[in-house]
Protein backbone atom coordinates (compact mmCIF):
# COMPACT_ATOMS: atom_id res chain seq x y z
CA UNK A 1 -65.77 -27.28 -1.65
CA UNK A 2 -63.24 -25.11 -0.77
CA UNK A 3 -64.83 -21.54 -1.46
CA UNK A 4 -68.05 -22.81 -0.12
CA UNK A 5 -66.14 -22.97 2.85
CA UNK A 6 -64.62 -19.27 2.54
CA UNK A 7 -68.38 -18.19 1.55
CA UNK A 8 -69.36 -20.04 4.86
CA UNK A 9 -66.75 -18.72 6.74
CA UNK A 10 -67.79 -16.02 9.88
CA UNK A 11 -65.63 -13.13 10.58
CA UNK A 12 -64.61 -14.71 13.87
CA UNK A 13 -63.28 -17.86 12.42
CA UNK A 14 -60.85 -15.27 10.20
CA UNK A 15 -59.56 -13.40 12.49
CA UNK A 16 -58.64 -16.74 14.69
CA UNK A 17 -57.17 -18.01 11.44
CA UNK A 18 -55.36 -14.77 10.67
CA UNK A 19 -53.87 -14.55 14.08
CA UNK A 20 -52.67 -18.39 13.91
CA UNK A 21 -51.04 -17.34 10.78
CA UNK A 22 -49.55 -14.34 12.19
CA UNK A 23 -48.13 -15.70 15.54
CA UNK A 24 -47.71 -19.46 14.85
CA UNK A 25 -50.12 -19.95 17.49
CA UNK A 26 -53.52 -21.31 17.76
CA UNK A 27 -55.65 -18.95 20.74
CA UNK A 28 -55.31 -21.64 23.51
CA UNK A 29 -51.14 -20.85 22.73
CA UNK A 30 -50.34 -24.54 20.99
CA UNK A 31 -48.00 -23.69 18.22
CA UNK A 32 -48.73 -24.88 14.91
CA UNK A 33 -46.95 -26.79 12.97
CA UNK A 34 -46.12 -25.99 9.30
CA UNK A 35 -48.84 -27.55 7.44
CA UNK A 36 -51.35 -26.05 9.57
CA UNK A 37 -50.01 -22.42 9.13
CA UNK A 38 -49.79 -23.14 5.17
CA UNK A 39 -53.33 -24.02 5.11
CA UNK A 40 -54.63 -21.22 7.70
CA UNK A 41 -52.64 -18.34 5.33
CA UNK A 42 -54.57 -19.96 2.24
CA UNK A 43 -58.00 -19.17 4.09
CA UNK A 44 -56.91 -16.29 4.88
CA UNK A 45 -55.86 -14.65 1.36
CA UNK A 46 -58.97 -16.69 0.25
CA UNK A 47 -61.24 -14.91 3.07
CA UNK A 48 -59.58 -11.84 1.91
CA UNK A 49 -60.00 -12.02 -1.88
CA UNK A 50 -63.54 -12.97 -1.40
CA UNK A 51 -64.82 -11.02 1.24
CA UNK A 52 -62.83 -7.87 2.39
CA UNK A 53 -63.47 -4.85 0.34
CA UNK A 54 -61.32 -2.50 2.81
CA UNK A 55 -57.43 -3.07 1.63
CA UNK A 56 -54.77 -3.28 4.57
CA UNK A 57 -51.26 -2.60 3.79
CA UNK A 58 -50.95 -5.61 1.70
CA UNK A 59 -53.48 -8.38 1.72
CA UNK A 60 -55.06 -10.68 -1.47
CA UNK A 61 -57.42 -8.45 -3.24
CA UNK A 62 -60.64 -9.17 -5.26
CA UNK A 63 -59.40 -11.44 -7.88
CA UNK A 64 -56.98 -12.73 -5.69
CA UNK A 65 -54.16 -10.00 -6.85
CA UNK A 66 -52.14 -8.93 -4.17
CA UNK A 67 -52.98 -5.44 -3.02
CA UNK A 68 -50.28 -3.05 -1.52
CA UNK A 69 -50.33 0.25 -0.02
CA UNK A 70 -47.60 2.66 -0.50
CA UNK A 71 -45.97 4.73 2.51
CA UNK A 72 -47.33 7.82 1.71
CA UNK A 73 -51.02 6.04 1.26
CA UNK A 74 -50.36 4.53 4.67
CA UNK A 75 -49.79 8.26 6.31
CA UNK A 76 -52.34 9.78 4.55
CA UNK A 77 -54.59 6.57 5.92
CA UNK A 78 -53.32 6.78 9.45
CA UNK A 79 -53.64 10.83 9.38
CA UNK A 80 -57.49 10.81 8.40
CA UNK A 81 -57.76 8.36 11.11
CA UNK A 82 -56.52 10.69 13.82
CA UNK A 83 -58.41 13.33 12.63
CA UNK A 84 -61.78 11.50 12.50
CA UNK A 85 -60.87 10.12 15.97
CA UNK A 86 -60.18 14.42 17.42
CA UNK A 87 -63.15 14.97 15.84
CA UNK A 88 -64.90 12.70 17.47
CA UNK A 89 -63.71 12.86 20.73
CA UNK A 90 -64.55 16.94 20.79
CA UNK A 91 -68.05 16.40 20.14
């Protein structure tokens, strides 16, 4: 029942969920309390385990292993981003 649910799940409904984890907050600004933050951070690592193939800086990856990213992998992330984004904006 529970990954059907993940399978189910939209990318909408994640990000809500990911952002009530993050703040504390559900979008209309009630806080939640601790059982509903518990359960919204397990749909999110299972959202993330099963259906995110790009890795943030640390997130659950396939197989439900938590994936890292070092600092130099971060800056080396965030540097091809600025150069894609010059590129982009010159043409």
């Amino acid at each position: 029942m529970f990954s059907e649910m993940i399978a189910n799940m939209d990318e909408a409904t994640y990000l809500r969920l990911r952002d009530a984890a993050e703040t504390g907050k559900w979008p209309d600004g009630t806080a939640l309390d601790e059982a509903q933050r518990g359960n919204c951070l397990q749909l999110v690592m299972a959202y993330q385990s099963l259906k995110l193939t790009e890795h943030q800086h640390m997130e659950m990856g396939p197989g439900g292993e938590l994936v890292q990213k070092s600092k130099r992998e971060l800056k080396a992330l965030f540097a091809g981003n600025e150069e894609q984004e010059i590129m982009r904006t010159k043409l």
